[in-house]
Protein backbone atom coordinates (compact mmCIF):
# COMPACT_ATOMS: atom_id res chain seq x y z
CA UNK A 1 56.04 85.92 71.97
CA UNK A 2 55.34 82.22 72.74
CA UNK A 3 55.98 81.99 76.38
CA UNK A 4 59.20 79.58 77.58
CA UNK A 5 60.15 78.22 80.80
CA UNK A 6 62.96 80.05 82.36
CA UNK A 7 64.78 76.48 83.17
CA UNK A 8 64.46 75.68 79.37
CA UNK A 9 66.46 78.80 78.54
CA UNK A 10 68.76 78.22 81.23
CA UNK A 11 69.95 74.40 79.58
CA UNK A 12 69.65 76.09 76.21
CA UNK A 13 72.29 79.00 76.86
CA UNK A 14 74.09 76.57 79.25
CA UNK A 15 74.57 79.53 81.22
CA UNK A 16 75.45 79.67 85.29
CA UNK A 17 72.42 80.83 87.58
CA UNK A 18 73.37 82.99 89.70
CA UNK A 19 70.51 83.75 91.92
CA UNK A 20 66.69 83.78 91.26
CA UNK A 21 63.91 80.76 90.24
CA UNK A 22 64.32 79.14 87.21
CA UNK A 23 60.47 77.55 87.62
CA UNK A 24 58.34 80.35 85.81
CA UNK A 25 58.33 81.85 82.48
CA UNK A 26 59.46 84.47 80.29
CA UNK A 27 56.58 86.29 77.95
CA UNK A 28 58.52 88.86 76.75
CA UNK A 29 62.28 89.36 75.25
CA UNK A 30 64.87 92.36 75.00
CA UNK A 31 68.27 93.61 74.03
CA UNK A 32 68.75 95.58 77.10
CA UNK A 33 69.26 98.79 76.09
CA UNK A 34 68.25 98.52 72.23
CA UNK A 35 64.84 98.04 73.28
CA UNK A 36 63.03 99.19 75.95
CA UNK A 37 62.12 97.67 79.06
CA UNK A 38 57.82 98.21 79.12
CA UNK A 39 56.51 95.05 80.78
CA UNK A 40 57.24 92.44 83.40
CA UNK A 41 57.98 88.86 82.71
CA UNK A 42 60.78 89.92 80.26
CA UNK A 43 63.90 88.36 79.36
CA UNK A 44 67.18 90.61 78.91
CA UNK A 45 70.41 89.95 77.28
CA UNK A 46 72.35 92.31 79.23
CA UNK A 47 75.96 92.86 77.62
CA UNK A 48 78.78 93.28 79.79
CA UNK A 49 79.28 97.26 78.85
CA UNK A 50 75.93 98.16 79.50
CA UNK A 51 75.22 99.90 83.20
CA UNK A 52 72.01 98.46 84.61
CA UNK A 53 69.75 100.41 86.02
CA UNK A 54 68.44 97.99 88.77
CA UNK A 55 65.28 100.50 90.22
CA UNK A 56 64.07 100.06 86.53
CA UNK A 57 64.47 96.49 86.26
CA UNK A 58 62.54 96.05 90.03
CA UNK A 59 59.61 98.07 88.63
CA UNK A 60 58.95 95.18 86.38
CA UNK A 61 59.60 92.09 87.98
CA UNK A 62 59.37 88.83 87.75
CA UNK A 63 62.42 89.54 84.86
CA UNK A 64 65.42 86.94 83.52
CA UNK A 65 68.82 88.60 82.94
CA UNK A 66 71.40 86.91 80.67
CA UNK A 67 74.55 88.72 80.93
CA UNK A 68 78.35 88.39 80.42
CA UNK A 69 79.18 90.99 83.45
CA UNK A 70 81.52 90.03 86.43
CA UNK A 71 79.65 88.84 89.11
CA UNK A 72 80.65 91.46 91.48
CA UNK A 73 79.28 94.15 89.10
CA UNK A 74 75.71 91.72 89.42
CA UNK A 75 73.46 92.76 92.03
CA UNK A 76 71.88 89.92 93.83
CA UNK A 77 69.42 88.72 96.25
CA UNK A 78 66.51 91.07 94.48
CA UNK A 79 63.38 89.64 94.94
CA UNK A 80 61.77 88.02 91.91
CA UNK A 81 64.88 88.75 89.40
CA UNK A 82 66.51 85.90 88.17
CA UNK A 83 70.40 86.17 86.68
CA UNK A 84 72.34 83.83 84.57
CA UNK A 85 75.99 84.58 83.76
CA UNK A 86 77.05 83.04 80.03
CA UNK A 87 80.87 83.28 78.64
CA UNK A 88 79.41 85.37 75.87
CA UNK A 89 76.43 87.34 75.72
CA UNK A 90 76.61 87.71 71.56
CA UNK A 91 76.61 83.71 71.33
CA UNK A 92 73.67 83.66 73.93
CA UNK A 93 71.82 85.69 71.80
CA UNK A 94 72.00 84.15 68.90
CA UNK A 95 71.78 80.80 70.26
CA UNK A 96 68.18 81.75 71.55
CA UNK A 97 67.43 83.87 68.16
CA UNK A 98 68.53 80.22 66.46
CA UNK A 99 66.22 78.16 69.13
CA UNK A 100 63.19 80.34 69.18
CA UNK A 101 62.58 80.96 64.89
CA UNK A 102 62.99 76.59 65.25
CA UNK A 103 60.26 76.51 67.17
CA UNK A 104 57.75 78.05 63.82
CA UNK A 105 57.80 76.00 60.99
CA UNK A 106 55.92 78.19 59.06
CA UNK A 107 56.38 80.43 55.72
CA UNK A 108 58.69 83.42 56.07
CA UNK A 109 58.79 86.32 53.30
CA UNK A 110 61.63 88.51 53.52
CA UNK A 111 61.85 91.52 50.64
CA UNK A 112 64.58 93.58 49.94
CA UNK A 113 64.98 96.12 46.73
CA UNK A 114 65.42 100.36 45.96
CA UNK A 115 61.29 100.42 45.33
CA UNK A 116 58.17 98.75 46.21
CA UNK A 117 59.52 96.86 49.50
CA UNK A 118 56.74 98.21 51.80
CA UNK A 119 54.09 97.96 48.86
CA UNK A 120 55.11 94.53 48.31
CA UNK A 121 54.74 93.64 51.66
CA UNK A 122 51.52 94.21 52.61
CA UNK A 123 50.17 93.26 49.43
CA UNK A 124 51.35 89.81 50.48
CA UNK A 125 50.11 90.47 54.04
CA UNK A 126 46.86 91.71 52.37
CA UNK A 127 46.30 88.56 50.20
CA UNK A 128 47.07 86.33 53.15
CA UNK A 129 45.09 87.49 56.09
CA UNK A 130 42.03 86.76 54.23
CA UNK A 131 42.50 83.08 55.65
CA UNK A 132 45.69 83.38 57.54
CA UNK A 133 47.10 84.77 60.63
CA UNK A 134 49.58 86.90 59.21
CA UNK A 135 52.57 88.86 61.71
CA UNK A 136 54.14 91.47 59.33
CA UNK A 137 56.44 94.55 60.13
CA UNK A 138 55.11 97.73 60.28
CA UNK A 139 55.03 100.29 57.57
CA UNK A 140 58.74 101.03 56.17
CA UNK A 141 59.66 100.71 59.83
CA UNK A 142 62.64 97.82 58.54
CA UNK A 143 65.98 98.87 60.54
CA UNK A 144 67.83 95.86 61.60
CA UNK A 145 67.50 96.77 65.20
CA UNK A 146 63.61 96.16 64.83
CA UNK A 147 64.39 92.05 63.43
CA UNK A 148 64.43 90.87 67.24
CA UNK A 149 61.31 92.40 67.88
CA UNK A 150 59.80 91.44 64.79
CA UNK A 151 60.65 87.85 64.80
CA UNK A 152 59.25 87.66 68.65
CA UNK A 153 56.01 88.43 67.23
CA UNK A 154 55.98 84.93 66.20
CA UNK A 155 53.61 82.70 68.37
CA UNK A 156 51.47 79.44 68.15
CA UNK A 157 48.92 81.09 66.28
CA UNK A 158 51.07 82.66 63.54
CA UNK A 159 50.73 81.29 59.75
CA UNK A 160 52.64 83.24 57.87
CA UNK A 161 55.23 85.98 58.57
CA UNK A 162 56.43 88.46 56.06
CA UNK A 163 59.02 90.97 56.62
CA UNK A 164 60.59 93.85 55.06
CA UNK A 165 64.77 94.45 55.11
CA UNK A 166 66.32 97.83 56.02
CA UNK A 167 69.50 98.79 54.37
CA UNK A 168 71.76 101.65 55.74
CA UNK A 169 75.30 99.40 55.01
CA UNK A 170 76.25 96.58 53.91
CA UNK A 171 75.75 93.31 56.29
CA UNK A 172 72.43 94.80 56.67
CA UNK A 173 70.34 92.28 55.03
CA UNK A 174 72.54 89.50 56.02
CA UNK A 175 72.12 90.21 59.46
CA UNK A 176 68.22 90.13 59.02
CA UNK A 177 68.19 87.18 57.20
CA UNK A 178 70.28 85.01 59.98
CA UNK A 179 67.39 86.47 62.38
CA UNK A 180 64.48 85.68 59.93
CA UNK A 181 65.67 82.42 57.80
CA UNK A 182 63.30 83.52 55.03
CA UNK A 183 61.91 80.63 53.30
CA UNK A 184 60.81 82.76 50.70
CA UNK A 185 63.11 86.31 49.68
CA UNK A 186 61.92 88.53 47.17
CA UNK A 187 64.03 91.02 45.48
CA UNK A 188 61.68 93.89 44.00
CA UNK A 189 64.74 95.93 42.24
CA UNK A 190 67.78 97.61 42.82
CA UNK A 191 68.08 101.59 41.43
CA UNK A 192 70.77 103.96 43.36
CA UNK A 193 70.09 104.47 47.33
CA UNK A 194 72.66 104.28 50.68
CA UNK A 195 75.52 104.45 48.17
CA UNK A 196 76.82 106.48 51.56
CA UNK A 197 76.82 103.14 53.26
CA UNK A 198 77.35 101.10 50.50
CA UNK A 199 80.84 103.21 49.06
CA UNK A 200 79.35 102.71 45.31
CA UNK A 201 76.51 101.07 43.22
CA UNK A 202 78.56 97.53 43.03
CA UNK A 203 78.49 97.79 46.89
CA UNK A 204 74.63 98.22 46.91
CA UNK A 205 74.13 95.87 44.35
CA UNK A 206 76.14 93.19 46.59
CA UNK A 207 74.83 94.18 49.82
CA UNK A 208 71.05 93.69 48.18
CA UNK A 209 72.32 90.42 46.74
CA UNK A 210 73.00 89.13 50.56
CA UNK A 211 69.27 88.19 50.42
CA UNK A 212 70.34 85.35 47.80
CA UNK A 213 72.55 83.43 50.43
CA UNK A 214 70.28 84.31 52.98
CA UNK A 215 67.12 81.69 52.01
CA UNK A 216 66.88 78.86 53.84
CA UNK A 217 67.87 75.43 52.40
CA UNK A 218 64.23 74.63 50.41
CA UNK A 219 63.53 77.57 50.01
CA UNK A 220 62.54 79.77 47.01
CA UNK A 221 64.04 83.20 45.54
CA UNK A 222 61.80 85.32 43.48
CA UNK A 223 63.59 88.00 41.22
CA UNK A 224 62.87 90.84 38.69
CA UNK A 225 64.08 89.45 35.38
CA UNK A 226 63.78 92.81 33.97
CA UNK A 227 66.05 94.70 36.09
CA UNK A 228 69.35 95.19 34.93
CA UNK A 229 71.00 95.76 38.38
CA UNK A 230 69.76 92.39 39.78
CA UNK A 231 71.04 90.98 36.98
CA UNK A 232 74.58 91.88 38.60
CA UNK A 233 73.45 89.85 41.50
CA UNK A 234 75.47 86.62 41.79
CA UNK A 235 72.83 83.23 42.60
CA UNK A 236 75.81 80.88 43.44
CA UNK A 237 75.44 81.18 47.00
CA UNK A 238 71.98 80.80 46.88
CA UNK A 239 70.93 77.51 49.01
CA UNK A 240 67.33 76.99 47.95
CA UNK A 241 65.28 74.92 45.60
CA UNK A 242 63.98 77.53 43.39
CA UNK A 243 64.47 80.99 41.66
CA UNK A 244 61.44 82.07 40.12
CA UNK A 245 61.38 85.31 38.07
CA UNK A 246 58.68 87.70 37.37
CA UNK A 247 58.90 90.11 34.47
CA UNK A 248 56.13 92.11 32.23
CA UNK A 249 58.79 92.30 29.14
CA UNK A 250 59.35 88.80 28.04
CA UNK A 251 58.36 85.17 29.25
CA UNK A 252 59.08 84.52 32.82
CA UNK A 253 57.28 82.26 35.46
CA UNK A 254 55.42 85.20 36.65
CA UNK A 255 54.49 87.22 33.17
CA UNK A 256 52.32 90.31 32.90
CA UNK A 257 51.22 91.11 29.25
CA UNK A 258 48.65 93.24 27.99
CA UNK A 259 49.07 96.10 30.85
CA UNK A 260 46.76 98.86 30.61
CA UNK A 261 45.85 101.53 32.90
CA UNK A 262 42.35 101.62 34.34
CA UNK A 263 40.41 103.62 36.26
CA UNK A 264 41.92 103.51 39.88
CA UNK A 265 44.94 101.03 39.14
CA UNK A 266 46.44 98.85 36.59
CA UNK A 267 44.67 96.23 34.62
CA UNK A 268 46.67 93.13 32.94
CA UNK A 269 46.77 89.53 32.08
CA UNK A 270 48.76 87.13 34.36
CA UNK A 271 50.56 84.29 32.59
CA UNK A 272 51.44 81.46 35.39
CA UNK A 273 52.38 78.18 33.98
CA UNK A 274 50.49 78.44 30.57
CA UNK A 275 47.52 79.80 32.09
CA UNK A 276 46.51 83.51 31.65
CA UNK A 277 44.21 85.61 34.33
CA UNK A 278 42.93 88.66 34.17
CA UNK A 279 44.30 90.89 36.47
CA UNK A 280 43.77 94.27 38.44
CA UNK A 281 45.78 96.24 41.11
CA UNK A 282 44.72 99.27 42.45
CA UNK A 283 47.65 101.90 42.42
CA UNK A 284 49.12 103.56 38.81
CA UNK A 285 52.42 102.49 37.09
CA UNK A 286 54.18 99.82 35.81
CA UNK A 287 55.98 99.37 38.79
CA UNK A 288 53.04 98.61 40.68
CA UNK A 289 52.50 95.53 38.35
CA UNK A 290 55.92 94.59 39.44
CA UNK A 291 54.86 94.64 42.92
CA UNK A 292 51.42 92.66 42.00
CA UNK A 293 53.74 89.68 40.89
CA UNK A 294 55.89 89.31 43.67
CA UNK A 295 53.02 89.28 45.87
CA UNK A 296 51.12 87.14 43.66
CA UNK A 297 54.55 84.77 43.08
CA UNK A 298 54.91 84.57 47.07
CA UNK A 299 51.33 84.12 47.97
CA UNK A 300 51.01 81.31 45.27
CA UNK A 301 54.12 79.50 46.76
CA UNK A 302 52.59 79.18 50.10
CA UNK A 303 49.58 77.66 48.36
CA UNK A 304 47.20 80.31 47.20
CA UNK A 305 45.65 80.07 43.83
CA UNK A 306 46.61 82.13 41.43
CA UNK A 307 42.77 83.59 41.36
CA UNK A 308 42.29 83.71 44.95
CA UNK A 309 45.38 85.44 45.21
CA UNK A 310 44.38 88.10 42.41
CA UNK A 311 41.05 88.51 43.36
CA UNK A 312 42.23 89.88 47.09
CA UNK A 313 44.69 92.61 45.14
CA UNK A 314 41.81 93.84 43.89
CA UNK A 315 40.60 95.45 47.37
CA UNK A 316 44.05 96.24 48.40
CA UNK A 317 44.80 99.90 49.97
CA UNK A 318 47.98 101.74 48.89
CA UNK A 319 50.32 102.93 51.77
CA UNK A 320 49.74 106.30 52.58
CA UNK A 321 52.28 109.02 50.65
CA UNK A 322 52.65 106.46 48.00
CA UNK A 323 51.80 108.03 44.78
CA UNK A 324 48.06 108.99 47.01
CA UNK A 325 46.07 110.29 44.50
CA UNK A 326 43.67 113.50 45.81
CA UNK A 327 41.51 116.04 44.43
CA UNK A 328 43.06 119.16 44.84
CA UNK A 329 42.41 123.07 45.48
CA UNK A 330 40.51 124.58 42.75
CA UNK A 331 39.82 121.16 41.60
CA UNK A 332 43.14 120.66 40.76
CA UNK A 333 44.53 116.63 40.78
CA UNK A 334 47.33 116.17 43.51
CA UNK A 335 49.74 113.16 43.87
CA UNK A 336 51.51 113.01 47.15
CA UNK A 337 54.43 110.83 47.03
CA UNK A 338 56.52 112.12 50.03
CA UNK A 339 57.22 108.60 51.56
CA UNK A 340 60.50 108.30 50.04
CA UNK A 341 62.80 109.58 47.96
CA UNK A 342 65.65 108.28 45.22
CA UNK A 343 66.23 108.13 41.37
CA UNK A 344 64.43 105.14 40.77
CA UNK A 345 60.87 106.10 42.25
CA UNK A 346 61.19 109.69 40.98
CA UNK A 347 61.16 108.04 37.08
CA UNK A 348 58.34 105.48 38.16
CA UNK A 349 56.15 108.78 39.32
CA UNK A 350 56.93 110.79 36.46
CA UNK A 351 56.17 107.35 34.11
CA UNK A 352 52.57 107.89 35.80
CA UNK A 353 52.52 111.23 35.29
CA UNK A 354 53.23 111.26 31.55
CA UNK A 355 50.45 108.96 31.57
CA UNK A 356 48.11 110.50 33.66
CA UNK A 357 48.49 114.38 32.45
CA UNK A 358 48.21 114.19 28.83
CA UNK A 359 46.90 117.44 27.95
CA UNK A 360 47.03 118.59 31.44
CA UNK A 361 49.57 121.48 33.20
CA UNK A 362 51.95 119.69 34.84
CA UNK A 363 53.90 120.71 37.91
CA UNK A 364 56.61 118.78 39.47
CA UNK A 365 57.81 120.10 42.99
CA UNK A 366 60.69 117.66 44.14
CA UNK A 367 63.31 117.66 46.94
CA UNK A 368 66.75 116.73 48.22
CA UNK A 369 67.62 112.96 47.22
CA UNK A 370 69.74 112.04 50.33
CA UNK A 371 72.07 108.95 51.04
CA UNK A 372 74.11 109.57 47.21
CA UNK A 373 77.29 109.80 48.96
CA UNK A 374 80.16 111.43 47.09
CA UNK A 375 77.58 110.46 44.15
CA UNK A 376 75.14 113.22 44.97
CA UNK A 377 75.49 115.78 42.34
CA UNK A 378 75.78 112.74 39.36
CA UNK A 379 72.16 111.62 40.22
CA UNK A 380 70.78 114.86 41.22
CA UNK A 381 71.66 115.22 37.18
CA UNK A 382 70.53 112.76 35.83
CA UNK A 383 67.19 113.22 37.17
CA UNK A 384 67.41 116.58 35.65
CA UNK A 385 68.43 114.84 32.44
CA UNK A 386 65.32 112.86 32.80
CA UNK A 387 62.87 115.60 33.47
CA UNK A 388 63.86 117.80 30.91
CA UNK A 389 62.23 114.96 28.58
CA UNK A 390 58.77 115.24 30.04
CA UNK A 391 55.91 117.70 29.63
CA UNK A 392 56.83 119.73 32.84
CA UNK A 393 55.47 122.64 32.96
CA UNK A 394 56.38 123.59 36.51
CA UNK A 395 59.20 122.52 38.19
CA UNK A 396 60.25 123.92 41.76
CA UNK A 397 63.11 122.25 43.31
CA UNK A 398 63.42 122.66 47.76
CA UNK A 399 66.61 122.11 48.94
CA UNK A 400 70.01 122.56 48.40
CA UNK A 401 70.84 119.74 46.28
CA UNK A 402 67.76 119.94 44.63
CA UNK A 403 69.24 122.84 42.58
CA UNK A 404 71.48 120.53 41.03
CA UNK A 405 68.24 118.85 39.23
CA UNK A 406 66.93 122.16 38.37
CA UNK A 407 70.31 123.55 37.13
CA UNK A 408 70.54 120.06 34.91
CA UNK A 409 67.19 120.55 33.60
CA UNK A 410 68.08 124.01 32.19
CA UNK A 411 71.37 122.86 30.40
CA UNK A 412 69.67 119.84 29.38
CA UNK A 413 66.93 121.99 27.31
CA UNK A 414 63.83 121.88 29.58
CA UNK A 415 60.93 124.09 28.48
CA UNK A 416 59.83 124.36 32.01
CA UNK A 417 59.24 127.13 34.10
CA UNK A 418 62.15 126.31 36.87
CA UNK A 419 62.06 127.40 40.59
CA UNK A 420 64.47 126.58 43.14
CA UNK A 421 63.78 127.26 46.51
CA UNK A 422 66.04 126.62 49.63
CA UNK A 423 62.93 125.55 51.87
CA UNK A 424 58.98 125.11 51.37
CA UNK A 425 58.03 128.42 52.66
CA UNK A 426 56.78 130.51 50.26
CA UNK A 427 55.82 127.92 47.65
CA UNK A 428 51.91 128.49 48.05
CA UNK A 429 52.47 131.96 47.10
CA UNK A 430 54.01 130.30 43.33
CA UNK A 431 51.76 127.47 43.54
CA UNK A 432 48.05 127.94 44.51
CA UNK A 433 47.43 130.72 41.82
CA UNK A 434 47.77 128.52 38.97
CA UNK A 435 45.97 125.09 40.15
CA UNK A 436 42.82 124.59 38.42
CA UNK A 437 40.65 121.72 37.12
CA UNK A 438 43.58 121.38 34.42
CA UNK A 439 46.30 121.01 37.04
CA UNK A 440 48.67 118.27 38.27
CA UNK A 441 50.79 118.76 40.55
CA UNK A 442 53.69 115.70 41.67
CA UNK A 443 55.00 116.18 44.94
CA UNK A 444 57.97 114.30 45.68
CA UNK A 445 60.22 114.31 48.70
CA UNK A 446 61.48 112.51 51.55
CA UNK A 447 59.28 111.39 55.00
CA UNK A 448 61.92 113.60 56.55
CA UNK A 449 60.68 116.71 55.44
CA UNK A 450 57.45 117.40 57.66
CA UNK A 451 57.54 120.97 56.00
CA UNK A 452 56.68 119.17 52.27
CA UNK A 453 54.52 116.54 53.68
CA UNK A 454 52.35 119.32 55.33
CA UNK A 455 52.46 121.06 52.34
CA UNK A 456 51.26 118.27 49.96
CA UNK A 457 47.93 117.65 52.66
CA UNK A 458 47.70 121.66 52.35
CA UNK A 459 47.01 121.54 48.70
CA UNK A 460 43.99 118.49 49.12
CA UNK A 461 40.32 120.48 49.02
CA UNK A 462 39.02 121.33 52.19
C-alpha cells in the first residue's frame, strides 16, 4: 500500500477525531473483521456491529480506526490509537476505495468467464513482467472479499495490475469492478456454473455481463465472438471506447487460423490488423488458444507488440491441476485436471483427449459437478450425453451425483466400461492394473476433493 497521512484521510472521510494524532501515517488498510489485523500502522474501518477487541488492536499500535459506533461504546485515551467517528462507515469506505484506486493511473485488467480466468490471467501477468511491475491476484483465489486487499497492493511502483473476478451471486462482479475500475475487462466465456447463486443460466449470463458496465469511461472490452452465451450479453451499458473480439472461427480483431497441435502446446497463426504471426502456447486445446488471445489482445492494448507479446507465451508455465500433463505408473500418460470442475471444462479436456489418445486406452475418472442448483441432474446428463460420443474406454464416476453422468452414459449407448463409486477409496485397486505405456487416464474433479487430487499425484511415476 502507498503510505497516506492520517490528517489526509481524516479531510477525505470528513470524519470527527475523536482522540489520537492525526500527524503520522497509515501503511496498511483493513475491513475490521473481514481481514485480519497482522501488522501495526494499519487503518480499520470498524462498522458499528462489530465488537472490538481493544488488547488486539494495542498489540499493534500506532493504528487509525474509522468507525460509525457511539462514542460511549469507543474506548479512548489508548496510547498511540487514533479514532475518527464518520455518519456512515459503508460511505467511508468507499469514499477511500474511490480516493486511493485515483491515486494509480495505470492499466487495470479485470477477467471474468466459466473457463480460462486464472489461465488468462497470468498469461497477461506473464507477458508483462518481462518489462513491467506487474501486482496480480493470486491463483483462483478471486472472492470479492479479497478486492480490498488486492487493490491495496497498488503502490508507486506498480505498472500494471490485472485481476481475476469471483462469482458466487449475482452483484459479484459489479461489486469488484466499482473496487477495481478496470480499464481493460476481458470476458473469456460463459458455460453453466453458480446457477445456485445465479437462480438460472440467464441469471449467470447477466451477472457475467456486469463486467460490460463495469469498464471505465476509455476503456476497452475484449470478448469471445465465438461463444454463444456472451452473445446473450447486452453492450449498451458499456461506457468505454472499444470492444474488441477475439475468435479462431471467423474474422475478428484478434483471429487465430491455422491451429495445430504441437508438441507441448498449440501452434497457430495470429491475424491482428492484416498482419499474420506465427504463434505458440504451451498448454493443449483449443481453449487454450482462446486464452492466448485475450492475453495477447490485453497485453497489445497496453502497448506491447504483437511479437513481443507472443514471443513471452512461448515460455509461459500452466497453473498447476490445469490439464498438467505427467508420465504415469507403468509408463502410462496422466492428465490431472482437478483445479476445477463444470460442463464447460469437462468438454474442453475431453476435446484434448480425443486428440491426444488416438489409438490409445482411454480412461476418464470424473467427479461431482457442484454449484448446478435445482439444475444438477440436467448437466450431470448431458455430460453423460457427451461422453458416450468419445472413445472412453474407462469411465469411473466418484460421487453421488456423478452417477447421474454414468447412468446417462449407459442410456445414451456408451461402449465404456462404467464404474461408479461413492468415494476414491478403492479406485487403485480398478485402476493401476490396467495402466500401461498405452494408457490415458483424465482425471477430473473439483480442488475440493483432496481425496482425488491425492489420488491423481498417486498415479505420477515415482
Amino acid at each position: 500500500m502507498k503510505p497516506l497521512d492520517v490528517r489526509t484521510i481524516e479531510k477525505l472521510l470528513q470524519g470527527e477525531l475523536i482522540y489520537g494524532a492525526v500527524n503520522w501515517r497509515v501503511h496498511h488498510a483493513i475491513y475490521y473483521k473481514r481481514q485480519a489485523l497482522s501488522r501495526t500502522h494499519t487503518l480499520m474501518f470498524v462498522h458499528r456491529s462489530d465488537t472490538i477487541h481493544w488488547e488486539e488492536i494495542k498489540a499493534k499500535k500506532p493504528a487509525l480506526l474509522i468507525t460509525d459506533k457511539p462514542v460511549e461504546e469507543i474506548q479512548i485515551d489508548l496510547p498511540d490509537i487514533t479514532i475518527i467517528k464518520v455518519p456512515s462507515l459503508v460511505q467511508a469506505y468507499w469514499t477511500f476505495i474511490n480516493y486511493y484506486r485515483g491515486l494509480f493511473h495505470i492499466p487495470v485488467v479485470t477477467i471474468t468467464g466459466t473457463c480460462g480466468k486464472t489461465t488468462t490471467k497470468d498469461m497477461i501477468r506473464h507477458i508483462m513482467k518481462h518489462k513491467h511491475n506487474v501486482v496480480a491476484s493470486v491463483s483462483s483465489k478471486n472472492e470479492p472479499r479479497r478486492s480490498f486487499p488486492y487493490l491495496l497492493q497498488l503502490d508507486d511502483r506498480t505498472d500494471v495490475a490485472v485481476f481475476e473476478h469471483g462469482l458466487g451471486n449475482s452483484g459479484n462482479i459489479k461489486h469488484q469492478c466499482m473496487i477495481y475500475k478496470p480499464t481493460i475487462g476481458i470476458l473469456t466465456n460463459i458455460g453453466v456454473h453458480h446457477l445456485d447463486g445465479c437462480h438460472d443460466l440467464d441469471g449467470y449470463i447477466r451477472a457475467k455481463g456486469e463486467i460490460v458496465e463495469g469498464i471505465s469511461q476509455g476503456g476497452t472490452l475484449i470478448l469471445n465472438k465465438d461463444d454463444e452465451n456472451t452473445k446473450k450479453v447486452g453492450l449498451a451499458a458499456f461506457r468505454g471506447d472499444k470492444i474488441l473480439y477475439i475468435s479462431i472461427q471467423e474474422e475478428a480483431d484478434y483471429w487465430a487460423t491455422d491451429i495445430r497441435f504441437a508438441e507441448g502446446g498449440m501452434a497457430f497463426t495470429l491475424i491482428h490488423d492484416g498482419a499474420s504471426f506465427t504463434a505458440f502456447v504451451p498448454g493443449f486445446g483449443t481453449h487454450q488458444v482462446y486464452n492466448a488471445l485475450a492475453a495477447i489482445a490485453a497485453t497489445t492494448e497496453m502497448g506491447l507488440a504483437e511479437r513481443d507479446a507472443i514471443d513471452c507465451l512461448a515460455s509461459f508455465s500452466n497453473p498447476e491441476r490445469h490439464m498438467q500433463f505427467f508420465e504415469g505408473l507403468s509408463g502410462s500418460t496422466i492428465i490431472d485436471d482437478t483445479w476445477t470442475i463444470n460442463p464447460t471444462s469437462i468438454k474442453a479436456a475431453l476435446q484434448v483427449v480425443k486428440e491426444l489418445g488416438r489409438g490409445k486406452k482411454i480412461i476418464f475418472v470424473v467427479g461431482d459437478i457442484k454449484r448446478l442448483g435445482r439444475f444438477e441432474k440436467k448437466y450431470h446428463r448431458e455430460i453423460g450425453d457427451v461422453i458416450a460420443e468419445q472413445p472412453i474406454d474407462l469411465l469411473i464416476t466418484i460421487g453421488n451425483k456423478a452417477e447421474e453422468i454414468g447412468r446417462q452414459a449407459k442410456r445414451a449407448g456408451s461402449e465404456a466400461d462404467i464404474r461408479m463409486l461413492k468415494e476414491v477409496e478403492g479406485i487403485e485397486d480398478i485402476i493401476v492394473p490396467l495402466l500401461d505405456e498405452n494408457t490415458l487416464v483424465l482425471i477430473k474433479g473439483p480442488m475440493s476433493s483432496k481425496d482425488l487430487i491425492d489420488f491423481a499425484k498417486g498415479l505420477r511415476k515415482k
